[in-house]
N, C-alpha and C. Protein backbone atom coordinates (compact mmCIF):
# COMPACT_ATOMS: atom_id res chain seq x y z
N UNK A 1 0.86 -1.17 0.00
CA UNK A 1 0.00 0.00 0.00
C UNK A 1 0.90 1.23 0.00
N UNK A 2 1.06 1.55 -0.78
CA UNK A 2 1.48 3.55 -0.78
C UNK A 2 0.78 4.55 -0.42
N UNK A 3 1.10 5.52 0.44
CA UNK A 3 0.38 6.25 1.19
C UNK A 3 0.02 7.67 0.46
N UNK A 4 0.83 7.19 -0.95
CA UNK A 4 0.60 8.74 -1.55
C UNK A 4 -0.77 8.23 -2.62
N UNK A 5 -1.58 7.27 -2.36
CA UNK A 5 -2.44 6.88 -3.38
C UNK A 5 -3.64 8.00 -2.56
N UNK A 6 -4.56 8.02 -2.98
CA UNK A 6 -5.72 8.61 -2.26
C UNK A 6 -5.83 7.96 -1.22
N UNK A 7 -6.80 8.57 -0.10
CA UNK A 7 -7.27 8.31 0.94
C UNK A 7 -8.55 7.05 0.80
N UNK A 8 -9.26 7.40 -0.14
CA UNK A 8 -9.92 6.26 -0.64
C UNK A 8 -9.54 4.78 -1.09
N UNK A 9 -8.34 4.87 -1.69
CA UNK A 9 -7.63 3.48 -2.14
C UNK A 9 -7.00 3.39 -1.10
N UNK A 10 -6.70 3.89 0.07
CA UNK A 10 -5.92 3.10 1.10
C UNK A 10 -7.12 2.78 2.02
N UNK A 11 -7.86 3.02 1.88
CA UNK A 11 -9.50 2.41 2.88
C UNK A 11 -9.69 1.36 1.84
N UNK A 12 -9.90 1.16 0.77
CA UNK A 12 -10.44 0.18 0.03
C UNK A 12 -9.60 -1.07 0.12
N UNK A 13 -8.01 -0.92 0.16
CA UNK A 13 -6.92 -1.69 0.21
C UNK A 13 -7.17 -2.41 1.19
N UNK A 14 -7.39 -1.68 2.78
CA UNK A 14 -7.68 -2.47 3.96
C UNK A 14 -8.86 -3.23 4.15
N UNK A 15 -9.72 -2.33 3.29
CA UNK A 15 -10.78 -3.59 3.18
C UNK A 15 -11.30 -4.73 2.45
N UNK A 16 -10.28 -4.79 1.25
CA UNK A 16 -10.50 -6.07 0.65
C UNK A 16 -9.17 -7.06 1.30
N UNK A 17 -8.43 -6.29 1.98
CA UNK A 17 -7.71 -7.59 2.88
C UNK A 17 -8.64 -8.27 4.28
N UNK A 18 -9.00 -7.03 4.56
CA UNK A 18 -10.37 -7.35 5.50
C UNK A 18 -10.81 -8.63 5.00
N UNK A 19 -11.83 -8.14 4.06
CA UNK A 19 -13.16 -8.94 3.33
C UNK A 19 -12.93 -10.54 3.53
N UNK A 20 -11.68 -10.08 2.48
CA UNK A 20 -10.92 -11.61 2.13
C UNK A 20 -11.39 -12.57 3.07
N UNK A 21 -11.45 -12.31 4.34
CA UNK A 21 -10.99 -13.22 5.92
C UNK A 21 -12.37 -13.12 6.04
N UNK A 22 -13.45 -12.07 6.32
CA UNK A 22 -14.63 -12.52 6.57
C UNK A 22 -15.65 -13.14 5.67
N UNK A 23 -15.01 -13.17 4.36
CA UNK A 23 -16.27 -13.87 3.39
C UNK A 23 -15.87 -14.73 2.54
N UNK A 24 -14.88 -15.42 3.01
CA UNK A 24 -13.73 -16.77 3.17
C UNK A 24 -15.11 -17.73 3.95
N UNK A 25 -14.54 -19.03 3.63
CA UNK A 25 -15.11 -20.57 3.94
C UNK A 25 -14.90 -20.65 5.52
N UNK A 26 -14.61 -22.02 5.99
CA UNK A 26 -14.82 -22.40 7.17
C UNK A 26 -13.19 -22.17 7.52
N UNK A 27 -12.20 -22.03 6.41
CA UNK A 27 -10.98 -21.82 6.65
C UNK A 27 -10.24 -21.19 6.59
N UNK A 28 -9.24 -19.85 6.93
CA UNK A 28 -8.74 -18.68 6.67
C UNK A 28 -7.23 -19.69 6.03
N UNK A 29 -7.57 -18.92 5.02
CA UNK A 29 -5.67 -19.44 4.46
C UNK A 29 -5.09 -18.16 5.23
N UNK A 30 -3.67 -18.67 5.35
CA UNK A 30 -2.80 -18.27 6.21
C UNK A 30 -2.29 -16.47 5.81
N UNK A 31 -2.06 -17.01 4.25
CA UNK A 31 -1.47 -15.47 3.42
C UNK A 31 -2.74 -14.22 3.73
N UNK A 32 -3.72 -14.75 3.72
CA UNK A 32 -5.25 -14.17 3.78
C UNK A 32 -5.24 -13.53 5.03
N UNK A 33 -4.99 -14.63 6.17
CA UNK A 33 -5.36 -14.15 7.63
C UNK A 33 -4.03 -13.10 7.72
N UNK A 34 -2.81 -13.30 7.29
CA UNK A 34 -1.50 -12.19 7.75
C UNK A 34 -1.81 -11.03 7.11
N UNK A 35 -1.91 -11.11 5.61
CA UNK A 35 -3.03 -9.78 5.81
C UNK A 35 -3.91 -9.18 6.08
N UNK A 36 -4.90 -10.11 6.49
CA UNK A 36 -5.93 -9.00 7.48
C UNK A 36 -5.57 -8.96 8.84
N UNK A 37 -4.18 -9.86 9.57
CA UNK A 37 -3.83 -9.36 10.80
C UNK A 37 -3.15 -7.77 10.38
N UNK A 38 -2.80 -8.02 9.84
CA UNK A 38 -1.89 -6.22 9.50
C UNK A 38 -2.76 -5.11 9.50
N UNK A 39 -3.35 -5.55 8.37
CA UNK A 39 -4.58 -4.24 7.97
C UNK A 39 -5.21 -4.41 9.30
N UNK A 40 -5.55 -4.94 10.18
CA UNK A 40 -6.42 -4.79 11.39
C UNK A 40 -5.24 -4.23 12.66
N UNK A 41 -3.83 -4.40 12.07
CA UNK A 41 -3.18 -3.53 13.43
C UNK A 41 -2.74 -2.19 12.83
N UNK A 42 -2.90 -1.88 11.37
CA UNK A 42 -3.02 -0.64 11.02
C UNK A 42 -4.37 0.35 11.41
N UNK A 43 -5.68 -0.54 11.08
CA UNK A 43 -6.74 0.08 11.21
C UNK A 43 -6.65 0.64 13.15
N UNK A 44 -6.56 -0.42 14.06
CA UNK A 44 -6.18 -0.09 15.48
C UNK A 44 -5.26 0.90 15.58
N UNK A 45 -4.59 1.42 14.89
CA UNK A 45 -3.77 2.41 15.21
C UNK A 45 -4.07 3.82 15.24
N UNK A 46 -5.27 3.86 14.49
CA UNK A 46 -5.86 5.05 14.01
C UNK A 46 -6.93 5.16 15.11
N UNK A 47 -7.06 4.31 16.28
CA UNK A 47 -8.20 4.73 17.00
C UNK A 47 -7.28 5.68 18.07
N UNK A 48 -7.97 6.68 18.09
CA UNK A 48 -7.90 7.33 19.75
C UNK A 48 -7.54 6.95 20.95
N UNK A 49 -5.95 6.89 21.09
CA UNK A 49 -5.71 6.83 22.73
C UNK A 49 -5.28 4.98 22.43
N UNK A 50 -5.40 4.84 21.01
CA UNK A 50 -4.94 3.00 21.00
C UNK A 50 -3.58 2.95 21.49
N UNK A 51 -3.73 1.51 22.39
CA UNK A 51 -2.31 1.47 22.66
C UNK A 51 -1.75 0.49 21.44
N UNK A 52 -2.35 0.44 20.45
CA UNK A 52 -1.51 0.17 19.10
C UNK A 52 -0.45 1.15 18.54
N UNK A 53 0.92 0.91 18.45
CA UNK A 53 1.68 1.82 17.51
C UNK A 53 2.34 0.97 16.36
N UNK A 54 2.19 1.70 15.61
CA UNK A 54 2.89 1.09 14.40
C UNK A 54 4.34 1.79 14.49
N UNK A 55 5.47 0.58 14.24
CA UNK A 55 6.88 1.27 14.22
C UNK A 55 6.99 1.54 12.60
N UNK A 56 7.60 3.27 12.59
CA UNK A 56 7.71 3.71 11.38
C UNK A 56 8.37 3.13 10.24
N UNK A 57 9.11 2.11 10.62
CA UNK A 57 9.94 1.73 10.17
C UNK A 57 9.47 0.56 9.34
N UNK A 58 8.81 -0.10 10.17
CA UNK A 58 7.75 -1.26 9.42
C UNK A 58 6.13 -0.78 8.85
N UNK A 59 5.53 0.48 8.97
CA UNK A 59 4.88 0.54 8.63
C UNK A 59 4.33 1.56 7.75
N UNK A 60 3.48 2.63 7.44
CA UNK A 60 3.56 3.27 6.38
C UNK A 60 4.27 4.96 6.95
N UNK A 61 4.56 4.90 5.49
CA UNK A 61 5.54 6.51 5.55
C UNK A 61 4.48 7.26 6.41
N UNK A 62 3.82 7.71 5.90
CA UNK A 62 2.79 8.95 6.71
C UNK A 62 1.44 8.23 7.12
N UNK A 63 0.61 9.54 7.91
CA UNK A 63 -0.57 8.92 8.76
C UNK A 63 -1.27 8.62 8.06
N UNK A 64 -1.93 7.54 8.30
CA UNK A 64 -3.40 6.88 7.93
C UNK A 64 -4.42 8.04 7.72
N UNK A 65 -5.40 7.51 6.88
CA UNK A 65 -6.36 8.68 6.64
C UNK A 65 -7.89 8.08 7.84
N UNK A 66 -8.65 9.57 8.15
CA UNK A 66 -9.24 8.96 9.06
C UNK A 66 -10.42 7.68 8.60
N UNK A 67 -10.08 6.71 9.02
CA UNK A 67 -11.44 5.27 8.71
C UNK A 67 -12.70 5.35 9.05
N UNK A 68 -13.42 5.08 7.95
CA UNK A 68 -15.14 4.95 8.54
C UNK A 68 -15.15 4.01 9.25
N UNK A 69 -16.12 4.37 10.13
CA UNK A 69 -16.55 3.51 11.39
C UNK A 69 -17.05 1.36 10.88
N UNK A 70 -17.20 1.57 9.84
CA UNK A 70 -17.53 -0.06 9.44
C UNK A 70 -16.02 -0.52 9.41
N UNK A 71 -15.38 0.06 8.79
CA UNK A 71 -13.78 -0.20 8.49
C UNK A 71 -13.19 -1.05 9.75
N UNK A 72 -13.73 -0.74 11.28
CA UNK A 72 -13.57 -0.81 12.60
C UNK A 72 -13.92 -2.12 12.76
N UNK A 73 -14.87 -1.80 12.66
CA UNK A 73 -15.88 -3.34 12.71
C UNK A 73 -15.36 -4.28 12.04
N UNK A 74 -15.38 -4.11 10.65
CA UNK A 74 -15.01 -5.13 9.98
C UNK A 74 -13.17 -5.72 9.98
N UNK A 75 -12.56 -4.83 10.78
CA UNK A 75 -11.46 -5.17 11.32
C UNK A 75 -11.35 -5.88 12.31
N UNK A 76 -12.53 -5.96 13.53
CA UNK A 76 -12.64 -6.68 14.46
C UNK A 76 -13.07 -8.04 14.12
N UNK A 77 -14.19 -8.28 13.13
CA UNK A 77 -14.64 -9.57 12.29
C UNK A 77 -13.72 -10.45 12.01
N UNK A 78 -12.76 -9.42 11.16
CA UNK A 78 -12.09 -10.51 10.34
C UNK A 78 -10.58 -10.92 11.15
N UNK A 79 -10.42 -10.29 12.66
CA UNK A 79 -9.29 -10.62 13.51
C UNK A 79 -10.07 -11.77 14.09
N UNK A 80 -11.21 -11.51 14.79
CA UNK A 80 -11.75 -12.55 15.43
C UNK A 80 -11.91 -14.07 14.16
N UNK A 81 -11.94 -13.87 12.73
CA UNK A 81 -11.72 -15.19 12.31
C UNK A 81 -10.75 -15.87 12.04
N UNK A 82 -9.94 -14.62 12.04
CA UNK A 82 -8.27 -15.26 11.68
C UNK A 82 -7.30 -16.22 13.13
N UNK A 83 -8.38 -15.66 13.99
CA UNK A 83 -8.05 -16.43 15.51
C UNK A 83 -8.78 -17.72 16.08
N UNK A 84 -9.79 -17.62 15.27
CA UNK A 84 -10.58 -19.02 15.51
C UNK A 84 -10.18 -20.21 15.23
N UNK A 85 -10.32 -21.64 15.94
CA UNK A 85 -10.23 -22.60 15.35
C UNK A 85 -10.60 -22.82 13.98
N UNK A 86 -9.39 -23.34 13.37
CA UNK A 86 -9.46 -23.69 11.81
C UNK A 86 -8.91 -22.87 11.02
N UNK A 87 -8.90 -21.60 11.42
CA UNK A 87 -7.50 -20.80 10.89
C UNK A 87 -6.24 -21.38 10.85
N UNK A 88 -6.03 -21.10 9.48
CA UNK A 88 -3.90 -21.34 9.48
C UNK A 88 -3.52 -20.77 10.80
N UNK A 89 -3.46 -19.23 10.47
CA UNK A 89 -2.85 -18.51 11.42
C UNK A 89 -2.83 -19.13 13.11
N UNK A 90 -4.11 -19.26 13.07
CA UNK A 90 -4.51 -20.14 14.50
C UNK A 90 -3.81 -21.60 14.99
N UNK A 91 -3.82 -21.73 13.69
CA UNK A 91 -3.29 -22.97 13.85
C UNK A 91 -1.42 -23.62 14.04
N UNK A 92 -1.32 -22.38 12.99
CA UNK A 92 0.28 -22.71 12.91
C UNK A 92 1.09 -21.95 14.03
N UNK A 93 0.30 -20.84 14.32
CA UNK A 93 1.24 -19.63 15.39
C UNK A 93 0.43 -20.42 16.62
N UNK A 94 -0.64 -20.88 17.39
CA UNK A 94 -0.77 -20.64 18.85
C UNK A 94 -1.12 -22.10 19.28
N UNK A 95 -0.44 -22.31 20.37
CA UNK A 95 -0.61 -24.07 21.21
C UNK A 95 -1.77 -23.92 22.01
N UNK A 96 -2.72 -25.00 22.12
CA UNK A 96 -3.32 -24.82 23.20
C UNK A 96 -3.24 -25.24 24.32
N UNK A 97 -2.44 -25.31 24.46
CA UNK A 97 -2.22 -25.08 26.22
C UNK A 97 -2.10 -23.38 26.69
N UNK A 98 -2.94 -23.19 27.34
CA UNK A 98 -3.19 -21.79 27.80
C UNK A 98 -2.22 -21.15 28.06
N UNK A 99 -1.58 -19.64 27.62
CA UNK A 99 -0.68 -19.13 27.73
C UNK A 99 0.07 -19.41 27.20
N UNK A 100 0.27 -19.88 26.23
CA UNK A 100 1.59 -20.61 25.15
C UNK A 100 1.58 -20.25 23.94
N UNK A 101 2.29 -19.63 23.02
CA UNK A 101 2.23 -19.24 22.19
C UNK A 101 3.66 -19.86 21.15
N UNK A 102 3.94 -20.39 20.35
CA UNK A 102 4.97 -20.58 19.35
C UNK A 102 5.27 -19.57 18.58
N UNK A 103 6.73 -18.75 18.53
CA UNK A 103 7.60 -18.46 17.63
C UNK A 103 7.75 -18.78 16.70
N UNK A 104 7.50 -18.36 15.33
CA UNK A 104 7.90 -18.81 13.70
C UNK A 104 9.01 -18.06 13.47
């Protein structure tokens, strides 16, 4: 995503990485869920007082433009599927045994 595109194509960008994950099958492919984990810790960054920061370094040159309120939502959707049982992501990054998490 380039930040010098419009403000519109960088909302649209996050939300077809969004989409992808919420209107996906019973299974998040993995490439699918890492991008909508991103786009959903970009979109968190833009909230008020988030203790999300994006390091400049990894993330975009200049500020985010401000997100419509569905943008929010549908960032929360598609984190909560990328974390569910049957997700790659879920599957390959976290153990269940409580509190345990695996390193890739």
């Amino acid at each position: 995503m380039n930040l010098r595109d419009s403000h519109q194509q960088v909302i649209d960008v996050l939300e077809r990485a969004l989409q992808r994950v919420t209107s996906s099958g019973a299974r998040v492919d993995g490439g699918d869920g890492a991008e909508a984990f991103a786009a959903g810790a970009l979109v968190a960054s833009t909230i008020p007082d988030s203790p999300i920061a994006i390091d400049p370094d990894d993330g975009p040159r200049g500020p985010l433009p401000k997100l419509p309120t569905p943008v929010r939502a549908l960032a929360r959707l598609a984190l909560d599927r990328v974390l569910q049982d049957g997700s790659e992501m879920a599957t390959g990054w976290v153990d269940k045994a409580p509190g345990t998490r695996r390193t890739h």
